[in-house]
C-alpha atoms as a PDB file:
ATOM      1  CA  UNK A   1     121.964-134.911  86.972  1.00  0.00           C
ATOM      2  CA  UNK A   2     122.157-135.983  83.126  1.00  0.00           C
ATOM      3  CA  UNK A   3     125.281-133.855  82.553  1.00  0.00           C
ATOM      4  CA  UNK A   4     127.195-135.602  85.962  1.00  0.00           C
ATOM      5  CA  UNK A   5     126.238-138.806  84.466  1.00  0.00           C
ATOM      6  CA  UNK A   6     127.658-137.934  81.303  1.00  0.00           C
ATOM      7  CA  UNK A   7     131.157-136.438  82.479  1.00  0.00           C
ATOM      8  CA  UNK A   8     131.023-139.711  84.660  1.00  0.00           C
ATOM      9  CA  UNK A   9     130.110-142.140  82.080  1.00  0.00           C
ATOM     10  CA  UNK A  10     133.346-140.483  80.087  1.00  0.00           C
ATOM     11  CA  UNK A  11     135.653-140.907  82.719  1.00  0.00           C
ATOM     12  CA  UNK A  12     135.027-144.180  83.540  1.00  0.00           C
ATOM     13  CA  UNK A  13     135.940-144.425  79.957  1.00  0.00           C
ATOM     14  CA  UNK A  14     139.186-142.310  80.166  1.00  0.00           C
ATOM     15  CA  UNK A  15     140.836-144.628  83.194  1.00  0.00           C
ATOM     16  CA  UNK A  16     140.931-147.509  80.608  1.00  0.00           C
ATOM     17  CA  UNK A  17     143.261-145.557  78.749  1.00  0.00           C
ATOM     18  CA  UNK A  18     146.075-144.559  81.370  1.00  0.00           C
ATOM     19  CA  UNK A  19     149.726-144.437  79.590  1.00  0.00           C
ATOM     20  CA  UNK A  20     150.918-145.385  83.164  1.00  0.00           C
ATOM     21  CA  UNK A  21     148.928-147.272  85.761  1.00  0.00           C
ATOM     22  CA  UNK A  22     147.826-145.668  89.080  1.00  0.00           C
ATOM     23  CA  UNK A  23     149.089-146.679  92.089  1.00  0.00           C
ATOM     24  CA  UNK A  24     147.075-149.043  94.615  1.00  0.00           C
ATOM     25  CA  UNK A  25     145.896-146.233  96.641  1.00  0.00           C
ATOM     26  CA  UNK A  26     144.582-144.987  93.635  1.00  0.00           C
ATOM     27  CA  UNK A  27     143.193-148.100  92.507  1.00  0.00           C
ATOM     28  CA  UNK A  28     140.918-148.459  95.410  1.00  0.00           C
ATOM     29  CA  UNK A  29     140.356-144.636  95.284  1.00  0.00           C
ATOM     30  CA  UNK A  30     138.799-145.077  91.938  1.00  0.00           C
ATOM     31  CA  UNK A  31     137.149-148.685  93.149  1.00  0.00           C
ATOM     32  CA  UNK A  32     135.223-146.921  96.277  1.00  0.00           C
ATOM     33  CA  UNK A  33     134.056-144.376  94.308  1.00  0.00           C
ATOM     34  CA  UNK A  34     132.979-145.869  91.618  1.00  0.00           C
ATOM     35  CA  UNK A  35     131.211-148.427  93.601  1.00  0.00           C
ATOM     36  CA  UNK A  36     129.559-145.779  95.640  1.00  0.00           C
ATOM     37  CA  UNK A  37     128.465-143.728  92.192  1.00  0.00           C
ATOM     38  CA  UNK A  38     126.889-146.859  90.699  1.00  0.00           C
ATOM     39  CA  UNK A  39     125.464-148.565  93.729  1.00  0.00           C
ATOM     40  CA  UNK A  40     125.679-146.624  96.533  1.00  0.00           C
ATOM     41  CA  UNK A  41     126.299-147.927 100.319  1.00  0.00           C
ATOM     42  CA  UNK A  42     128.078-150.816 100.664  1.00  0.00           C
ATOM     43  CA  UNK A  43     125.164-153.704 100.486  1.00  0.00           C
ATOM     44  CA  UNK A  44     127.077-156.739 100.909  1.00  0.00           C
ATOM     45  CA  UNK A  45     129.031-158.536 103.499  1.00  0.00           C
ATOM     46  CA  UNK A  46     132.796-158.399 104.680  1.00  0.00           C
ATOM     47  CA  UNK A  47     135.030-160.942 102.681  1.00  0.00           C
ATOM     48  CA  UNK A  48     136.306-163.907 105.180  1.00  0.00           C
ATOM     49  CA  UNK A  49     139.890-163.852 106.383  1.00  0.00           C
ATOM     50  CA  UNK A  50     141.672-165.469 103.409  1.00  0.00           C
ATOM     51  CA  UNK A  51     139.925-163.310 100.894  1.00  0.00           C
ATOM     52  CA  UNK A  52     142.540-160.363 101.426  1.00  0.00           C
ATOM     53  CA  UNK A  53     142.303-159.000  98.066  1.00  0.00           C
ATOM     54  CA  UNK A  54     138.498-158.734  98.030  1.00  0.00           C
ATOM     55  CA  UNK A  55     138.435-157.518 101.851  1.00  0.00           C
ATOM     56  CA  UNK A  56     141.315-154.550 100.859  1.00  0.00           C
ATOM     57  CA  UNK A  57     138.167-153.732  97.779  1.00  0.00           C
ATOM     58  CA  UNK A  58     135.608-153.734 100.817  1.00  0.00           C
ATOM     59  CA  UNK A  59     136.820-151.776 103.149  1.00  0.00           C
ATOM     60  CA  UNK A  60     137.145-149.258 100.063  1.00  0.00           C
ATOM     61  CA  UNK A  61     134.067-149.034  99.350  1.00  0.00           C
ATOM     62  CA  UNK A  62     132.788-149.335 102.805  1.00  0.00           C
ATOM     63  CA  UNK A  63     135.203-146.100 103.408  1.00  0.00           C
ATOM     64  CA  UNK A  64     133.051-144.114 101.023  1.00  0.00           C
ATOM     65  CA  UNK A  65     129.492-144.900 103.064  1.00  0.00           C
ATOM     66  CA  UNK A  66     127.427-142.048 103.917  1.00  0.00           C
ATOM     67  CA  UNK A  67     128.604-140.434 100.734  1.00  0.00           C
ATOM     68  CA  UNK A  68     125.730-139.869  97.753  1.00  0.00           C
ATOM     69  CA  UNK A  69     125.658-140.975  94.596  1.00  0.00           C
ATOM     70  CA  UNK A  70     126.127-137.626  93.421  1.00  0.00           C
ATOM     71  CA  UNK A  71     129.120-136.831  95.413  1.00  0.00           C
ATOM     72  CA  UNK A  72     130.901-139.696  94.518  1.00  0.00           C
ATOM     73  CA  UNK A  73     131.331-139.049  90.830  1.00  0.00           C
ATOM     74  CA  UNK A  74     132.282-135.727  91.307  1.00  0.00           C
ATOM     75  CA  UNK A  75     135.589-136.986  93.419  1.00  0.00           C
ATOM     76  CA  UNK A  76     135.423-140.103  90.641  1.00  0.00           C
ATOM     77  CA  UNK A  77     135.868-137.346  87.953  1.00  0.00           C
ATOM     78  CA  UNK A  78     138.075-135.052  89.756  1.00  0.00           C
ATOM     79  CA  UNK A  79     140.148-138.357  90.678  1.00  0.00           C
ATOM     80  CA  UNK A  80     140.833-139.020  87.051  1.00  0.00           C
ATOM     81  CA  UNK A  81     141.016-136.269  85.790  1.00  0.00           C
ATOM     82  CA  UNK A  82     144.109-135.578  87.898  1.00  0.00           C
ATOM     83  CA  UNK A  83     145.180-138.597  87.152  1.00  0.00           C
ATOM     84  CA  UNK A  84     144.924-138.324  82.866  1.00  0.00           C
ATOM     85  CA  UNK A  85     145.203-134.734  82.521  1.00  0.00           C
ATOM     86  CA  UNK A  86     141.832-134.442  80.726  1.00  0.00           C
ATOM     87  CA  UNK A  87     139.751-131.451  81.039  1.00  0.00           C
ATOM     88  CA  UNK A  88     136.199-133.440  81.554  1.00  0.00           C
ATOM     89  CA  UNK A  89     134.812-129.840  79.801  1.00  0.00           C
ATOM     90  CA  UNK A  90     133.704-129.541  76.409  1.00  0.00           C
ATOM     91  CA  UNK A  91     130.155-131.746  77.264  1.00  0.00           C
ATOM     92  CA  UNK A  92     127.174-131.680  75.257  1.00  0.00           C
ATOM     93  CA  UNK A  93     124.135-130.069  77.081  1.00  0.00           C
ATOM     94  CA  UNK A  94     122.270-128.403  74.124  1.00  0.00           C
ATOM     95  CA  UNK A  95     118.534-127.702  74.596  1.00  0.00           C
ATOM     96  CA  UNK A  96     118.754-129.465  78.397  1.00  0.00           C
ATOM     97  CA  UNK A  97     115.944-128.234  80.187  1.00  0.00           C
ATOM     98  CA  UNK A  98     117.931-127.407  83.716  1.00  0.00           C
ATOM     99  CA  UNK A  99     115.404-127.732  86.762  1.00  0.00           C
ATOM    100  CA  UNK A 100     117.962-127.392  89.105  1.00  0.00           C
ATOM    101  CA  UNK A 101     121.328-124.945  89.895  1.00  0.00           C
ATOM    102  CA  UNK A 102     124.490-126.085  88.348  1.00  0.00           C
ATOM    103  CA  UNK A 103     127.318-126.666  90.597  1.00  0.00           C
ATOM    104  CA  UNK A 104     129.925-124.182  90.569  1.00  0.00           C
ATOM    105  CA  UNK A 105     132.559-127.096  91.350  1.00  0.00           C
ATOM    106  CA  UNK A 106     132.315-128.548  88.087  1.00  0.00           C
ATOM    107  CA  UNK A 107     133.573-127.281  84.683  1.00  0.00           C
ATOM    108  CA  UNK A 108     131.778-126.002  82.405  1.00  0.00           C
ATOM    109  CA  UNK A 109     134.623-124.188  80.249  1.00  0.00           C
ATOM    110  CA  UNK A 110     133.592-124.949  76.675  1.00  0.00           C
ATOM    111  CA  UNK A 111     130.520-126.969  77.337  1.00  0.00           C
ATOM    112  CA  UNK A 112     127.995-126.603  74.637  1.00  0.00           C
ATOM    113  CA  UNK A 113     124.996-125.333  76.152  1.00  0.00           C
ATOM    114  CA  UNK A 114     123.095-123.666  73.032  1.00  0.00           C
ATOM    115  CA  UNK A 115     119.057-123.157  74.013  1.00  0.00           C
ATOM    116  CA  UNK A 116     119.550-124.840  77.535  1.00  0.00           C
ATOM    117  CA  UNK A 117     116.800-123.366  79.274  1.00  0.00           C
ATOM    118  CA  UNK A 118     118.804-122.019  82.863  1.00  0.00           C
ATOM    119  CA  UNK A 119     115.759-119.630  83.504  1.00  0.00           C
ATOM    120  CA  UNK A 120     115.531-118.873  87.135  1.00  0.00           C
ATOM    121  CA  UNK A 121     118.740-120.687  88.367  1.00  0.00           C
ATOM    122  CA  UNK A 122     121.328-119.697  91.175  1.00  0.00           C
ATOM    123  CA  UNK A 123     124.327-119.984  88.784  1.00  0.00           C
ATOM    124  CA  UNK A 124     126.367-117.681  90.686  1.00  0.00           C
ATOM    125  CA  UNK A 125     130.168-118.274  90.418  1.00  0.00           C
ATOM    126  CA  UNK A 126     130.134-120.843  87.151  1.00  0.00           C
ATOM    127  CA  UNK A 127     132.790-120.818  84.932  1.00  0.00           C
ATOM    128  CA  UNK A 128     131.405-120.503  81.525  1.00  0.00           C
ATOM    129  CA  UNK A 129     134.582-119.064  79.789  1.00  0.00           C
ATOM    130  CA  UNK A 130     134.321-120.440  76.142  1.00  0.00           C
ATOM    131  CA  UNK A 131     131.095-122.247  76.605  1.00  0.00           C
ATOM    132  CA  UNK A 132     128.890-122.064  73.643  1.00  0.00           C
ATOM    133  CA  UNK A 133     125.721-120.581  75.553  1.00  0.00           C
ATOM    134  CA  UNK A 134     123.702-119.278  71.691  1.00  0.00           C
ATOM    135  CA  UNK A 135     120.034-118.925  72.204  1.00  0.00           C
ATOM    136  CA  UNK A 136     120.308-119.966  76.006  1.00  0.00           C
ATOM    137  CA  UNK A 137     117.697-119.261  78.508  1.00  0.00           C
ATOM    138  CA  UNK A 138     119.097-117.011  81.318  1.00  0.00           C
ATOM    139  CA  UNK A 139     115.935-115.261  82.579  1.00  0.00           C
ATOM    140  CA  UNK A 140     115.883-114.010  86.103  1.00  0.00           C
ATOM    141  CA  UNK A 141     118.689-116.318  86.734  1.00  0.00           C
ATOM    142  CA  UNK A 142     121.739-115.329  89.300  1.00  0.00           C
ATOM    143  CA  UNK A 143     124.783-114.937  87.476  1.00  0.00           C
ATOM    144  CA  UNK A 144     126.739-113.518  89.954  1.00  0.00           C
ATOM    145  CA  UNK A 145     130.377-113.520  89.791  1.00  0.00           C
ATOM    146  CA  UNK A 146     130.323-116.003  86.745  1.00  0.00           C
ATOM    147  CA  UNK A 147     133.084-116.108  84.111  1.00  0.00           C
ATOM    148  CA  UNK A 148     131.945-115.553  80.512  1.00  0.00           C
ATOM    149  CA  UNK A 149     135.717-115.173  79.254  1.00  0.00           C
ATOM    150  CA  UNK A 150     135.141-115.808  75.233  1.00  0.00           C
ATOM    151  CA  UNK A 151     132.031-117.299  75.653  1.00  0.00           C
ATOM    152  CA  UNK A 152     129.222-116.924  72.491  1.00  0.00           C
ATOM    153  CA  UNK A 153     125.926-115.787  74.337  1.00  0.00           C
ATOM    154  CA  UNK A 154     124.596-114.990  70.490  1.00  0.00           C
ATOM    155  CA  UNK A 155     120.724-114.527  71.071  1.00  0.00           C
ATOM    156  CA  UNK A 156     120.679-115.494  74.625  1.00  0.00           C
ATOM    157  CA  UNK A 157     118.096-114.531  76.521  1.00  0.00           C
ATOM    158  CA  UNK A 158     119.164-112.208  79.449  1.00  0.00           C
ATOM    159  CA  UNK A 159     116.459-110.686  80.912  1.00  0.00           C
ATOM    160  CA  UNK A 160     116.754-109.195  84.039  1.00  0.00           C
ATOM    161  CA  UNK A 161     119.461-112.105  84.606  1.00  0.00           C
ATOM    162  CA  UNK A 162     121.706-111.063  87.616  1.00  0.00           C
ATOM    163  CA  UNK A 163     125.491-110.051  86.316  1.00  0.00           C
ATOM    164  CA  UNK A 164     127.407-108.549  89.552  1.00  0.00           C
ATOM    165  CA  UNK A 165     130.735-108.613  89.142  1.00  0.00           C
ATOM    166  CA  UNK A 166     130.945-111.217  86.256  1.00  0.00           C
ATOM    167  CA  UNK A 167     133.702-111.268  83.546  1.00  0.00           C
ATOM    168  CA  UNK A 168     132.157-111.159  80.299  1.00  0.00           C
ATOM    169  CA  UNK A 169     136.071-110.115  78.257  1.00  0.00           C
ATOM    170  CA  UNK A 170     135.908-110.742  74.851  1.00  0.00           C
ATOM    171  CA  UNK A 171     132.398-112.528  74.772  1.00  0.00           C
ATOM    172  CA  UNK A 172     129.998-112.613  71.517  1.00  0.00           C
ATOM    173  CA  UNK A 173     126.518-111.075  72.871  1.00  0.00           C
ATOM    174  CA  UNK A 174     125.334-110.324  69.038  1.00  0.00           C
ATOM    175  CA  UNK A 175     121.223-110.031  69.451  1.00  0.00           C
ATOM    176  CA  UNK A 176     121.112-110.596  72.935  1.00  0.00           C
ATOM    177  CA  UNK A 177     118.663-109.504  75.139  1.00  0.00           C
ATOM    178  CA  UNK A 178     119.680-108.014  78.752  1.00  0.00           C
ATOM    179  CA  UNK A 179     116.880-106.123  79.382  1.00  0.00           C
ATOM    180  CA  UNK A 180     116.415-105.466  82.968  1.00  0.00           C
ATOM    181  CA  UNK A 181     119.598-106.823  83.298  1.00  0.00           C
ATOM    182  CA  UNK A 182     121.521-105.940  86.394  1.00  0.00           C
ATOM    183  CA  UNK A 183     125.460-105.333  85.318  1.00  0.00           C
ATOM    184  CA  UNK A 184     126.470-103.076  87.652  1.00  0.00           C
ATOM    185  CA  UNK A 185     130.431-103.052  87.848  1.00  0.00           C
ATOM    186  CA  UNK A 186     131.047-105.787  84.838  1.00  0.00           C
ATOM    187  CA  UNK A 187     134.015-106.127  83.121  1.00  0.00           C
ATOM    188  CA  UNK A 188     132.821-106.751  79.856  1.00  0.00           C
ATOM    189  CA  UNK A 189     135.699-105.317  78.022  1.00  0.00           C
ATOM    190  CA  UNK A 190     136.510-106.480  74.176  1.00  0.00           C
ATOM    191  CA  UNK A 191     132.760-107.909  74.263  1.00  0.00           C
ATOM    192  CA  UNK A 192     130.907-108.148  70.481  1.00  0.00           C
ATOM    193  CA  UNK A 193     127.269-106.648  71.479  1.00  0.00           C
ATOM    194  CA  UNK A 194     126.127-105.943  68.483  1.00  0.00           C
ATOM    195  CA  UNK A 195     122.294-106.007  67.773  1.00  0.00           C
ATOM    196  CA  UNK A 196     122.151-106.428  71.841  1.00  0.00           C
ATOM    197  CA  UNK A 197     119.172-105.232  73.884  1.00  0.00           C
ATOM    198  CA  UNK A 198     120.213-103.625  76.538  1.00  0.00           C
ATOM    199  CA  UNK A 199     117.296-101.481  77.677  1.00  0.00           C
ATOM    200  CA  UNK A 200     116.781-100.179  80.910  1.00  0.00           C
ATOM    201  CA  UNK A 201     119.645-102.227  81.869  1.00  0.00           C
ATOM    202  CA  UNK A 202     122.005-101.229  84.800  1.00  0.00           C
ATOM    203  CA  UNK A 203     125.753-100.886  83.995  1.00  0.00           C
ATOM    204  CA  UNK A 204     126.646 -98.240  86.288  1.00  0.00           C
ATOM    205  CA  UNK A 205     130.636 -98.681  86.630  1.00  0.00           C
ATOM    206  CA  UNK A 206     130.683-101.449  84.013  1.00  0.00           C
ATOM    207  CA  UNK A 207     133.930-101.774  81.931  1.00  0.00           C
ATOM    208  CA  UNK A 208     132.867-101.744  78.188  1.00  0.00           C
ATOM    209  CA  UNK A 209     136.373 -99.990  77.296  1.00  0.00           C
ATOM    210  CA  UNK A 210     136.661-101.586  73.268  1.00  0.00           C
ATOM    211  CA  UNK A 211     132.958-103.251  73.521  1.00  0.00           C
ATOM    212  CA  UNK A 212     130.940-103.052  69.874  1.00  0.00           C
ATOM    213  CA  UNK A 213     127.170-102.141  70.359  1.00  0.00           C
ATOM    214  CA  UNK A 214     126.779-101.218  67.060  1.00  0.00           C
ATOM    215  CA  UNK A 215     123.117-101.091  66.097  1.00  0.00           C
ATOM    216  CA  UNK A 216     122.360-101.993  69.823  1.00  0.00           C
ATOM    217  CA  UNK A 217     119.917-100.331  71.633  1.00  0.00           C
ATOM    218  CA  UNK A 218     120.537 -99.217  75.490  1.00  0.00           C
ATOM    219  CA  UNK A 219     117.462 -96.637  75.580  1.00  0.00           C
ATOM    220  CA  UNK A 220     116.788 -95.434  79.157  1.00  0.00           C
ATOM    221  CA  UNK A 221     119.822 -97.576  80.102  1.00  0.00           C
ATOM    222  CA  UNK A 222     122.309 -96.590  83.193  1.00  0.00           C
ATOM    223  CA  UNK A 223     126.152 -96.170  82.170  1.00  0.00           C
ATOM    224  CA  UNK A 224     126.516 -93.830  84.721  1.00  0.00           C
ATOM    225  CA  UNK A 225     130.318 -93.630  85.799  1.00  0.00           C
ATOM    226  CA  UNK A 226     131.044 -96.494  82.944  1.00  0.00           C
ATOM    227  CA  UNK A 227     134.317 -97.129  80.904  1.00  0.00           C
ATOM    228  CA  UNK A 228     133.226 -96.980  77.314  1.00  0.00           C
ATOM    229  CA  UNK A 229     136.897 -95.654  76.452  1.00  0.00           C
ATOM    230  CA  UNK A 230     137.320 -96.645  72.231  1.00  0.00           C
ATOM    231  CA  UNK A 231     133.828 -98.498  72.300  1.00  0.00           C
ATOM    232  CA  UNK A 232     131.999 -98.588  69.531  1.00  0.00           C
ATOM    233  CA  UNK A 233     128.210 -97.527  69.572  1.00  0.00           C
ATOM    234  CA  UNK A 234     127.605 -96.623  65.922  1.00  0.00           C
ATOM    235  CA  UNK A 235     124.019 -96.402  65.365  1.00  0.00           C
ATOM    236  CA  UNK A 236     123.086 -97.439  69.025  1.00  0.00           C
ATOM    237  CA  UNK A 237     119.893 -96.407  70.507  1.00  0.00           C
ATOM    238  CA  UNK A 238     120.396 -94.217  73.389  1.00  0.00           C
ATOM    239  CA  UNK A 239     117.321 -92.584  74.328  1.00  0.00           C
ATOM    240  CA  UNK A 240     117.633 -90.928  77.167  1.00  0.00           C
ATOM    241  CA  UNK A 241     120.760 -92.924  78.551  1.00  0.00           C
ATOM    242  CA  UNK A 242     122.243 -91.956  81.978  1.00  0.00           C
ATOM    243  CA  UNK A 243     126.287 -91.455  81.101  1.00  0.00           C
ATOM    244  CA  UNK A 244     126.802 -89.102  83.506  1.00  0.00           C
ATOM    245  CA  UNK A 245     130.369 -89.131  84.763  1.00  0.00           C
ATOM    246  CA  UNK A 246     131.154 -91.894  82.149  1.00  0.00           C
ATOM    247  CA  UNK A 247     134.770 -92.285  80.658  1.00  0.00           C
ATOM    248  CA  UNK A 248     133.809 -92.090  76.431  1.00  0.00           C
ATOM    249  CA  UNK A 249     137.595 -91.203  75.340  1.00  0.00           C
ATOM    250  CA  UNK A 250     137.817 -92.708  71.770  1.00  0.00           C
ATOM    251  CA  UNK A 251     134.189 -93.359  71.594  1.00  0.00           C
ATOM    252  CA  UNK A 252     132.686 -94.020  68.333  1.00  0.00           C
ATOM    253  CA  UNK A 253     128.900 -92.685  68.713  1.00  0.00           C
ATOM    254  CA  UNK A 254     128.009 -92.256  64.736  1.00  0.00           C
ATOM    255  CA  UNK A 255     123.999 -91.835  64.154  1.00  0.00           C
ATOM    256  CA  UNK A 256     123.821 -92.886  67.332  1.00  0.00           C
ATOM    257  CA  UNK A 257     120.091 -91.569  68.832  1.00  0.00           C
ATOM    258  CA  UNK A 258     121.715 -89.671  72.522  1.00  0.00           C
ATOM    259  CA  UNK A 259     118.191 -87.934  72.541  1.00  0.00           C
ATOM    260  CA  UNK A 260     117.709 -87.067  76.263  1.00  0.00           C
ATOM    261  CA  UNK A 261     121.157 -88.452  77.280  1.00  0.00           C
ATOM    262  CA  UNK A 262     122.891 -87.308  80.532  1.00  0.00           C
ATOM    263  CA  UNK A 263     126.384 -86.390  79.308  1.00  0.00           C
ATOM    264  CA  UNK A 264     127.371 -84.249  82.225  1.00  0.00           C
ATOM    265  CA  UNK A 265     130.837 -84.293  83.634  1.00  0.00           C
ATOM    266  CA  UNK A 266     131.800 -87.090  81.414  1.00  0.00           C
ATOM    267  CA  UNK A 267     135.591 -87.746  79.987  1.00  0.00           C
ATOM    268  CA  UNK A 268     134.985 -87.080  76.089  1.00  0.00           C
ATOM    269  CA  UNK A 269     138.458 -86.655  74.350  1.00  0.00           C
ATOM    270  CA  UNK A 270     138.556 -88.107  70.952  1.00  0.00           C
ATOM    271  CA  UNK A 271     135.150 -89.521  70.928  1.00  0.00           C
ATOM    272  CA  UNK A 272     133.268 -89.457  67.880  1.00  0.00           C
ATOM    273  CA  UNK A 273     129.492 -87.932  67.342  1.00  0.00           C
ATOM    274  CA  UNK A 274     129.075 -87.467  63.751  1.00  0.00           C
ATOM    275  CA  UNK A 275     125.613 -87.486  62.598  1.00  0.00           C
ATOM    276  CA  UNK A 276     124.461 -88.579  66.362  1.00  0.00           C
ATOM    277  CA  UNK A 277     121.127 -86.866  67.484  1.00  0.00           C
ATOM    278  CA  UNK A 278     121.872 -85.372  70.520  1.00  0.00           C
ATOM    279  CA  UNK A 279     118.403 -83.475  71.381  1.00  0.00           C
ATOM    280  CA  UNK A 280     117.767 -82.415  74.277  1.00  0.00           C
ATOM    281  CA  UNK A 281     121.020 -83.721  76.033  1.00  0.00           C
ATOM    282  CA  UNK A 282     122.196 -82.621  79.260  1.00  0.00           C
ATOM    283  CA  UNK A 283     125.844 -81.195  78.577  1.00  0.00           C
ATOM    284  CA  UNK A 284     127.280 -79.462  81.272  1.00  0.00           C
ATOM    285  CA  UNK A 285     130.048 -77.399  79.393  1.00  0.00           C
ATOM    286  CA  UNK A 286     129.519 -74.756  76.457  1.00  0.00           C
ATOM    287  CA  UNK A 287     132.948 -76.416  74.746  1.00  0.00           C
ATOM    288  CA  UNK A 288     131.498 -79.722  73.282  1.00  0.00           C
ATOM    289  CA  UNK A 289     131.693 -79.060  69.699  1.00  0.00           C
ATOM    290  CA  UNK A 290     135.909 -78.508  69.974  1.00  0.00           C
ATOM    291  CA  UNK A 291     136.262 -81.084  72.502  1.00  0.00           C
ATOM    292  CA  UNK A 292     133.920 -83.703  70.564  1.00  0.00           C
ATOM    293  CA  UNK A 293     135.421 -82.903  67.008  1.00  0.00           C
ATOM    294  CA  UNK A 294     132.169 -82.600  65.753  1.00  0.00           C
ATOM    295  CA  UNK A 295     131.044 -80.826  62.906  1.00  0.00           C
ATOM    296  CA  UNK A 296     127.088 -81.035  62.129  1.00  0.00           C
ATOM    297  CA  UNK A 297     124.979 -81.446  65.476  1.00  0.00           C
ATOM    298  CA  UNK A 298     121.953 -80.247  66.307  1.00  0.00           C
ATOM    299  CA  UNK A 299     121.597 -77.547  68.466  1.00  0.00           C
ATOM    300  CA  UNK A 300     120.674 -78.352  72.059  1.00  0.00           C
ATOM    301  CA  UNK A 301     117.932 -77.120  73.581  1.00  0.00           C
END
């Protein structure tokens, strides 16, 4: 409720400073609802009959009864913010201890939100694009069909968070933890996940064409059927890393650990394995070392 208070508190600000003034149905728009935000239901009797100004006011507010408190700044901040142009985004919310969902009506493009703890949360469909999220709490939460367009999740914690279907293009993951994580068919492409932890994590179908996990470690992870065309997974931990069926064309997998990895019937043109342990990885054609342009490899066993 803090943060609704805050974006509310600002645009009661922001309608002070109007180039051009609203129109009288938008006058007693804004009057009704920001009546009903600060007091609620209508508490005091109709003005008499020569009082027209203060009965038009009235009826206003009386036209917004039955609505909460809660309600009525939303349409108080939507209302002006059609009204000035201004993105009510951008709010400060760092180290806010959520005990309730966010709602996926307001914006949150930009908002700083660096160690908010949002463990546990239905956040499913919030637009986060370009939020600064660094050290955020995300554990277990539901962050289905979200939008992490350019957002920095640096050191967030991810644990088995819930990522169906979100949009995590161009985001900063560096030392993130998504253990657990379910990611199945993200679009993470252009994403920075270096350092991330990614173990045991589910990102079967996942776009991660152009995605840095350098020094990241996906051990046990599932990329089965994955687009990690031109990503970059120098030094990555791959122990034993379902890829099977995976896209890796332009893949840069230098010193990366593939011990145990399922390569079979992957797309490999281009893709880089110099000095990557490959032990024991299931390769279903005899050809790899032409088609891999490798040089030094182990042999498998």
């Amino acid at each position: 409720m803090e943060h609704l208070v805050s974006q509310f508190e600002r645009a009661a600000e922001e309608i002070k400073k109007l180039a051009t003034t609203p129109s009288q149905d938008e006058l007693l728009q804004l009057y009704g609802l920001y009546k009903q935000s600060t007091v609620g239901d209508v508490n005091i009797p109709r003005p008499g009959l020569f009082y027209f100004r203060e009965k038009v006011k009235w009826d206003a507010w009386k036209g917004r009864e039955g609505t909460s408190k809660e309600e009525a700044m939303k349409s108080y901040i939507e209302l002006v913010g059609r009204l000035s142009n201004i993105n009510f985004d951008g709010i400060d919310l760092r180290s806010h201890d959520f005990q309730n969902s966010l709602d996926p009506e307001l914006n949150y493009r930009g908002a700083i939100m660096s160690g908010c703890n949002l463990s546990k949360l239905d956040l499913s469909g919030i637009n986060f694009s370009g939020a600064k999220l660094t050290n955020a709490n995300f554990e277990g939460a539901n962050l289905c069909d979200c939008s992490f367009v350019e957002t920095d999740l640096s050191g967030a914690n991810l644990v088995d968070a819930n990522l169906r279907r979100s949009i995590l293009t161009k985001a900063k993951l560096d030392g993130a933890d998504l253990s657990g994580a379910s990611l199945r068919r993200l679009n993470l492409s252009g994403a920075v996940l270096s350092g991330v932890q990614l173990g045991s994590a589910n990102l079967s179908m996942a776009d991660l064409s152009n995605c840095d996990f350098s020094e990241g470690n996906l051990a046990l992870a599932n990329l089965n059927n994955a687009n990690l065309t031109d990503a970059k997974l120098v030094g990555c931990n791959l122990y034993f890393v379902n890829l099977f069926g995976s896209t890796l064309n332009g893949a840069d997998f230098s010193g990366a650990n593939l011990e145990g990895a399922n390569l079979n019937e992957t797309e490999r043109q281009n893709a880089v394995f110099t000095g990557a342990d490959l032990t024991r990885c299931e390769i279903s054609d005899k050809q790899i070392e032409n088609e891999l342009n490798i040089d030094d490899i182990p042999d498998f066993d």
